[in-house]
C-alpha atoms as a PDB file:
ATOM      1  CA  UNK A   1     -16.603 167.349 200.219  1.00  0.00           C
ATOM      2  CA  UNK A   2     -18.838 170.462 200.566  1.00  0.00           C
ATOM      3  CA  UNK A   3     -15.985 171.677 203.338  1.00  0.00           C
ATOM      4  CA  UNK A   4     -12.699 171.110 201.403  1.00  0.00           C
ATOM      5  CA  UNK A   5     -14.626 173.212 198.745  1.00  0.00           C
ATOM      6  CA  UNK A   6     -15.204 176.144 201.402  1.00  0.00           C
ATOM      7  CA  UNK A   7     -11.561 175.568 202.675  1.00  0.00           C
ATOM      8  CA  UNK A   8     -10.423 176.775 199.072  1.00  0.00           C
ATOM      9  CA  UNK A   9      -7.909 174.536 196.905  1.00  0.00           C
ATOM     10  CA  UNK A  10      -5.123 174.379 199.287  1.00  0.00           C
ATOM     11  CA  UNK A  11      -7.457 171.966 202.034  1.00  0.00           C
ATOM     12  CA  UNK A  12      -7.058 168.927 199.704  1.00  0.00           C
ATOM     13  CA  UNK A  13      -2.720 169.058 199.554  1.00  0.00           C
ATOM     14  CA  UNK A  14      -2.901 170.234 202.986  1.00  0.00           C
ATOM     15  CA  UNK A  15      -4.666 167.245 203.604  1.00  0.00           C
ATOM     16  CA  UNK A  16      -2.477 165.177 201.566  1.00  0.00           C
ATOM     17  CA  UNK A  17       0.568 166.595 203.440  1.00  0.00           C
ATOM     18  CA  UNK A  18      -0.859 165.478 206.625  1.00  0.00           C
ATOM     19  CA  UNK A  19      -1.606 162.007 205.578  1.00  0.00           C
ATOM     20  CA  UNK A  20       2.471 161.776 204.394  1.00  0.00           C
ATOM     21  CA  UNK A  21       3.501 163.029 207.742  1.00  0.00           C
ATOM     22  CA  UNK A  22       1.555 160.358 209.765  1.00  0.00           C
ATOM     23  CA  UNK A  23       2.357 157.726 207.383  1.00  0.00           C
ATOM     24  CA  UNK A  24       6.097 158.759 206.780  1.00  0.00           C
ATOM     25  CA  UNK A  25       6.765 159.222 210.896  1.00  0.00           C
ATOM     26  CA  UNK A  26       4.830 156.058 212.216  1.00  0.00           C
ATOM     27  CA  UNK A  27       7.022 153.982 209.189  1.00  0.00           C
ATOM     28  CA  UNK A  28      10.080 155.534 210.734  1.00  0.00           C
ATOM     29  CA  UNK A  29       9.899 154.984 214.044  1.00  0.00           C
ATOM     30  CA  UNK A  30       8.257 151.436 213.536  1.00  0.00           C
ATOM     31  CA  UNK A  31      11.124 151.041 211.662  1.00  0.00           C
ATOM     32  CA  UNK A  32      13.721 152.497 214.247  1.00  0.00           C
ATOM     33  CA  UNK A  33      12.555 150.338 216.927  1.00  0.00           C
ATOM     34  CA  UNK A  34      11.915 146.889 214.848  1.00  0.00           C
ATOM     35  CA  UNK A  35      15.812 147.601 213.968  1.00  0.00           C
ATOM     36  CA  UNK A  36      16.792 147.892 217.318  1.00  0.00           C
ATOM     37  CA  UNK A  37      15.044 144.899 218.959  1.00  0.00           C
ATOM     38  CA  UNK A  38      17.267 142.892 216.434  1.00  0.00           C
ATOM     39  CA  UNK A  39      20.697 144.860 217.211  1.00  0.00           C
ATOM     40  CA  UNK A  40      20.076 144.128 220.318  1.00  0.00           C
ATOM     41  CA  UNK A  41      19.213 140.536 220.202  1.00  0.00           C
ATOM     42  CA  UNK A  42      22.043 140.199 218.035  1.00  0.00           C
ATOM     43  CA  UNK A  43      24.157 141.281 221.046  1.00  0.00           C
ATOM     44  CA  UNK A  44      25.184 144.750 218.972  1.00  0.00           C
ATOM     45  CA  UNK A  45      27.727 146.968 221.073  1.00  0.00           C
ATOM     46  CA  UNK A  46      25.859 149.839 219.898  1.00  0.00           C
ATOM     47  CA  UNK A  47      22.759 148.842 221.321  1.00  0.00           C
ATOM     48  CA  UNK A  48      22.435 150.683 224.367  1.00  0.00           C
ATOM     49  CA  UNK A  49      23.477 154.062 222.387  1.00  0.00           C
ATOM     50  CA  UNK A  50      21.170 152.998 220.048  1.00  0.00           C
ATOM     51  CA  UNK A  51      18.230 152.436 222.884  1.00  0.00           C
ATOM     52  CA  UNK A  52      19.077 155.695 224.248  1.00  0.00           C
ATOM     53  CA  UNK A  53      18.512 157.854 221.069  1.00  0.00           C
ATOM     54  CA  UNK A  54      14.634 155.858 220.437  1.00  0.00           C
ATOM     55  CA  UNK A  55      13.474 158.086 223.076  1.00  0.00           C
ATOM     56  CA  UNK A  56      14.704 161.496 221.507  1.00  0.00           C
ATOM     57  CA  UNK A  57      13.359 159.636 217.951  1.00  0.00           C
ATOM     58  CA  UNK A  58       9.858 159.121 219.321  1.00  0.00           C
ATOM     59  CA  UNK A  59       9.606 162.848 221.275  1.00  0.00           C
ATOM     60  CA  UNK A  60      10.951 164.922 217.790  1.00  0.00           C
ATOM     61  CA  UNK A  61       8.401 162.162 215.546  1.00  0.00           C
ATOM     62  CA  UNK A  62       5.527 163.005 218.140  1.00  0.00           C
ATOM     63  CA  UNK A  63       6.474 167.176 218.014  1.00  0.00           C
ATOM     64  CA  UNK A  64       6.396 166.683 214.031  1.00  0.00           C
ATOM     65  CA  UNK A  65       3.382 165.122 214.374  1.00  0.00           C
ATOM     66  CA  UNK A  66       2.112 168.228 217.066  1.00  0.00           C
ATOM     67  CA  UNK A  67       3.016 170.842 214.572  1.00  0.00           C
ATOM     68  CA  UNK A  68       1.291 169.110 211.653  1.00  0.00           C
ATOM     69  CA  UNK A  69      -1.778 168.325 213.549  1.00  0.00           C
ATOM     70  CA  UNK A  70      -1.719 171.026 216.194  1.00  0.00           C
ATOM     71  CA  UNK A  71      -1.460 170.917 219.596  1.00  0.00           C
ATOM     72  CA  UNK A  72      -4.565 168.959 221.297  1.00  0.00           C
ATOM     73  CA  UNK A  73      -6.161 172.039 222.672  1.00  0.00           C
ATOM     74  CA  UNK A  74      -3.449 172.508 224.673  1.00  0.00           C
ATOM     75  CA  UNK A  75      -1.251 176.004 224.436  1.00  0.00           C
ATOM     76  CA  UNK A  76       2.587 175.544 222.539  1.00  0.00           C
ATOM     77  CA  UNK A  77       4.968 176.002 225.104  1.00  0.00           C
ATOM     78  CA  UNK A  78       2.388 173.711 227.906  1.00  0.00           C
ATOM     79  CA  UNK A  79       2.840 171.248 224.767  1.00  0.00           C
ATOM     80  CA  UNK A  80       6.187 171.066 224.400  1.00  0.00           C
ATOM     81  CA  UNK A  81       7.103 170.801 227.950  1.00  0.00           C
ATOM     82  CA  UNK A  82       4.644 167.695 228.438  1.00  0.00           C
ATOM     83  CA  UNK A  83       5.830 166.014 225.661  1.00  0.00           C
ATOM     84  CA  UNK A  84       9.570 166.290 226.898  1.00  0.00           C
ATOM     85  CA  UNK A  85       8.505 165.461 230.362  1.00  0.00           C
ATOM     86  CA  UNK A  86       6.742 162.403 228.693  1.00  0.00           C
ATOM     87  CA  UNK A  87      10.036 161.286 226.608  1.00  0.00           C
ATOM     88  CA  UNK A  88      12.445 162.078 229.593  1.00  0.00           C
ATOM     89  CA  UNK A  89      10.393 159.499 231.388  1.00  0.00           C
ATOM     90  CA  UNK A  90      10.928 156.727 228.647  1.00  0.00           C
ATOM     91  CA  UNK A  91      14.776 157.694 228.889  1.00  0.00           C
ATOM     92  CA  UNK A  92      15.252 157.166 232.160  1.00  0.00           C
ATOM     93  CA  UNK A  93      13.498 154.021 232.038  1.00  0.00           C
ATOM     94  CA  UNK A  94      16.027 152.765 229.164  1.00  0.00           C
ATOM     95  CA  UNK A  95      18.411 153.686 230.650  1.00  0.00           C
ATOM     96  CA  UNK A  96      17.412 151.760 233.397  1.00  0.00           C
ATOM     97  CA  UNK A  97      17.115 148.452 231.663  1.00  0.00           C
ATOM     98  CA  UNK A  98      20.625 149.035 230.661  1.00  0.00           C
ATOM     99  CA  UNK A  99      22.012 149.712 234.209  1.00  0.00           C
ATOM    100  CA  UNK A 100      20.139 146.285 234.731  1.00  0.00           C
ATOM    101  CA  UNK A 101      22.454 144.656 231.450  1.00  0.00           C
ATOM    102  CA  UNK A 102      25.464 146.340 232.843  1.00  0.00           C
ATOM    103  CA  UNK A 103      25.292 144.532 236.726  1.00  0.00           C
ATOM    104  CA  UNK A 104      24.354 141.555 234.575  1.00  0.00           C
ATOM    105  CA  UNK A 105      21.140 141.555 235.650  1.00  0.00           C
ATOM    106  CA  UNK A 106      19.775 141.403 232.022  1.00  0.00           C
ATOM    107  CA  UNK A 107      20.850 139.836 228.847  1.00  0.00           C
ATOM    108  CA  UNK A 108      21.549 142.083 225.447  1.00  0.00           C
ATOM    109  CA  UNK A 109      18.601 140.561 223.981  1.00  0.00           C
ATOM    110  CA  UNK A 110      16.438 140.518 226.863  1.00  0.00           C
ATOM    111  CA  UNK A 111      17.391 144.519 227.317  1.00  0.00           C
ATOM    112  CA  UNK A 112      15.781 144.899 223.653  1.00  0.00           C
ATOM    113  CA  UNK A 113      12.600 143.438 223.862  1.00  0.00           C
ATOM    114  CA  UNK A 114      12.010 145.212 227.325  1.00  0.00           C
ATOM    115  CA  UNK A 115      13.706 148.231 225.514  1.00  0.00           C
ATOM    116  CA  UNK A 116      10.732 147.880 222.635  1.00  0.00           C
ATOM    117  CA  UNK A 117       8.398 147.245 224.929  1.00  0.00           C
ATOM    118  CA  UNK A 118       8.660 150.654 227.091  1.00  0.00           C
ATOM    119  CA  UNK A 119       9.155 152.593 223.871  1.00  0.00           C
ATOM    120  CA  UNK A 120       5.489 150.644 222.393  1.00  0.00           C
ATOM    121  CA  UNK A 121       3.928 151.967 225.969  1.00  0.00           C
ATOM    122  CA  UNK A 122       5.609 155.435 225.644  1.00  0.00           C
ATOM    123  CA  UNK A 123       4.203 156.086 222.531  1.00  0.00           C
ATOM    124  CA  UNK A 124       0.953 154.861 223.034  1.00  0.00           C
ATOM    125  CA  UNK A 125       0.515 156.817 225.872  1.00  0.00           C
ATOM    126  CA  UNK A 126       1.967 159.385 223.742  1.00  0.00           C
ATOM    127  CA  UNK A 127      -1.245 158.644 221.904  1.00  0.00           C
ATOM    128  CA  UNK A 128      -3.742 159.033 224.552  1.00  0.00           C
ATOM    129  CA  UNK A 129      -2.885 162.343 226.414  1.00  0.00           C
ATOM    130  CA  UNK A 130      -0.893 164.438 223.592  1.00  0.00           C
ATOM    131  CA  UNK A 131      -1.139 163.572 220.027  1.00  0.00           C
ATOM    132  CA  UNK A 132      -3.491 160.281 219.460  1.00  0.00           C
ATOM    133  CA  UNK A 133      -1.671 159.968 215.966  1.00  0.00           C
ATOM    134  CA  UNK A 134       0.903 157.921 218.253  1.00  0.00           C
ATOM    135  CA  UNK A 135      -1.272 155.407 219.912  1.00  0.00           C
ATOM    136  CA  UNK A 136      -1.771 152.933 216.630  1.00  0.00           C
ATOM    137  CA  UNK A 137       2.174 153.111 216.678  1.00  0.00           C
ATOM    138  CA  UNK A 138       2.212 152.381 220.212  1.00  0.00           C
ATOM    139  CA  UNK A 139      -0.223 149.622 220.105  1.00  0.00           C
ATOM    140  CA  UNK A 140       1.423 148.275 216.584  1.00  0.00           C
ATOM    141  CA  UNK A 141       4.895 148.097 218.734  1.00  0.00           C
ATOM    142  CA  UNK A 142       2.928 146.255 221.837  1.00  0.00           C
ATOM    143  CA  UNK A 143       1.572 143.895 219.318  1.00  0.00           C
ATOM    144  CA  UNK A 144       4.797 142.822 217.433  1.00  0.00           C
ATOM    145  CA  UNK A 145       6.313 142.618 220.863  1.00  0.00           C
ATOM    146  CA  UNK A 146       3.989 140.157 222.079  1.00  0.00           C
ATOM    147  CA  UNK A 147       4.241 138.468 218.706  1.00  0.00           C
ATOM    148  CA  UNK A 148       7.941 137.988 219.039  1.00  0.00           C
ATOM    149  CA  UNK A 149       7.769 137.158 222.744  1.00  0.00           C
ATOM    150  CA  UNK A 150       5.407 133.897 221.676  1.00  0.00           C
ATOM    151  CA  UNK A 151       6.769 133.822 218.225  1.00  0.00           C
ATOM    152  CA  UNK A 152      10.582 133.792 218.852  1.00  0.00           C
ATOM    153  CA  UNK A 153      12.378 135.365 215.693  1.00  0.00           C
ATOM    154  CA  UNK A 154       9.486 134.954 212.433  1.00  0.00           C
ATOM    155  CA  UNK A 155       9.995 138.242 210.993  1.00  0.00           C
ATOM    156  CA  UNK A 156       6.857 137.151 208.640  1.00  0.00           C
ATOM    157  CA  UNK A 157       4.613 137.305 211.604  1.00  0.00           C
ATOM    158  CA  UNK A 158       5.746 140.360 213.117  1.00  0.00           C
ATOM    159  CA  UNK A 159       6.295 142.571 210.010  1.00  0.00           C
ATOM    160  CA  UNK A 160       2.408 141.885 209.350  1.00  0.00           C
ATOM    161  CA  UNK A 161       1.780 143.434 212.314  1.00  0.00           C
ATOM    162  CA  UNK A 162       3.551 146.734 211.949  1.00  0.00           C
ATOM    163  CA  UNK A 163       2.161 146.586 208.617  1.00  0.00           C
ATOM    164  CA  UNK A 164      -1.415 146.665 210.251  1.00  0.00           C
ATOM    165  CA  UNK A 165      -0.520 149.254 212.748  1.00  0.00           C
ATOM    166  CA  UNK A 166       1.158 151.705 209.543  1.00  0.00           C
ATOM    167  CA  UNK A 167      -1.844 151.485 207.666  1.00  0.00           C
ATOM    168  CA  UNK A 168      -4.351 151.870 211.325  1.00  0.00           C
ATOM    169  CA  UNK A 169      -2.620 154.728 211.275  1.00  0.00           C
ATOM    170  CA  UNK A 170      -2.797 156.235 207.960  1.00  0.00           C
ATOM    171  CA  UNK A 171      -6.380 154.814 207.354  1.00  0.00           C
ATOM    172  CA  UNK A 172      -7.485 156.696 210.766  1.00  0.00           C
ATOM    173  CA  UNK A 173      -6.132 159.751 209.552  1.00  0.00           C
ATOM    174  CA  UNK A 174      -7.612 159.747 206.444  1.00  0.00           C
ATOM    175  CA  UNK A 175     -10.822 158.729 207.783  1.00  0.00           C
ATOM    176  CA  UNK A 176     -10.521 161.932 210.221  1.00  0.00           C
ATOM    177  CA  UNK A 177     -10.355 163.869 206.857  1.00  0.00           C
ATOM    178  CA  UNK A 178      -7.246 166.154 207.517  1.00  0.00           C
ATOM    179  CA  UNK A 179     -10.107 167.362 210.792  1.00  0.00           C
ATOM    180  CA  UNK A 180      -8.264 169.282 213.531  1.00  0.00           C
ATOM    181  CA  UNK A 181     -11.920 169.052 215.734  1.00  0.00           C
ATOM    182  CA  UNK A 182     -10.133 166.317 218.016  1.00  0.00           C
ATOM    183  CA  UNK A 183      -7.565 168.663 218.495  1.00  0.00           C
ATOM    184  CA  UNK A 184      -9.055 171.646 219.332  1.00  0.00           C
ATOM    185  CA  UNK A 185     -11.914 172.046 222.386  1.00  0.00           C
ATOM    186  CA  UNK A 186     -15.295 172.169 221.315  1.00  0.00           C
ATOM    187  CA  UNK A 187     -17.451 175.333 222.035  1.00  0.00           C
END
């Protein structure tokens, strides 16, 4: 408390701010990718568009999330061209999975749930070497894949489980206390 009082006024909506970001971007793009394991599984047309744009979604949630929280340490421009390295590897692996659907190698709905799957490890790698605000989304998408691997189609089940991994997210945030000292190298 002492430090938000030496940080002046603005610390505490700064900190607010922050907490809206991480909760607003991890709802999004749980949301994104929940939508698009159903397209698919509904054997959409758009799907494979659709599959295509998650990785762009993730990269530009994951840069929002950079700029709010700053850049792990790591210098802008070094930041921005590992997290586009990062996300051009997720894209080519999509796209993969669809070359797979389009020899008839892979179903619609089987594309999807491998589709949510790499996106899930993307970002939670995402997590672990850039911007850690993305591995309780990435680990919240692993989960609800597994549950509707075993699960089949319960939306009950699985929505509980994003729900877990939105507020992991928000709760670890607020926990850090708006603190940039994970993201910067200690002295």
């Amino acid at each position: 408390m002492d430090e938000e009082k030496a940080k002046g006024p603005g610390a505490k909506v700064l900190h607010y701010w922050r907490s809206i970001a991480d909760g607003g971007v991890a709802a999004l793009l749980i949301g994104l990718t929940v939508f698009g394991v159903i397209a698919a599984d509904m054997g959409s047309g758009f799907a494979m568009t659709y599959w295509v744009f998650m990785p762009v979604a993730f990269g530009v949630g994951s840069l929002v999330l950079m700029t709010v929280h700053g850049a792990g340490g790591a210098s802008a421009p070094e930041a921005l061209i590992r997290l586009a390295l990062h996300w051009l590897g997720a894209f080519a692996a999509v796209r993969i999975v669809f070359y797979f659907v389009e020899t008839d190698r892979y179903t619609l709905g089987n594309a999807g749930m491998a589709c949510g799957a790499i996106i899930a490890l993307a970002a939670f790698l995402d997590g672990v070497h850039m911007q850690w605000r993305m591995a309780p989304i990435g680990l919240a998408l692993l989960a609800a894949a597994g549950v509707i691997a075993f699960f089949g189609e319960n939306m009950f089940v699985i929505a509980s489980v994003l729900l877990l991994g939105l507020v992991g997210t928000v709760m670890v945030s607020r926990m850090q206390g708006g603190s940039r000292g994970a993201e910067t190298p200690a002295e």
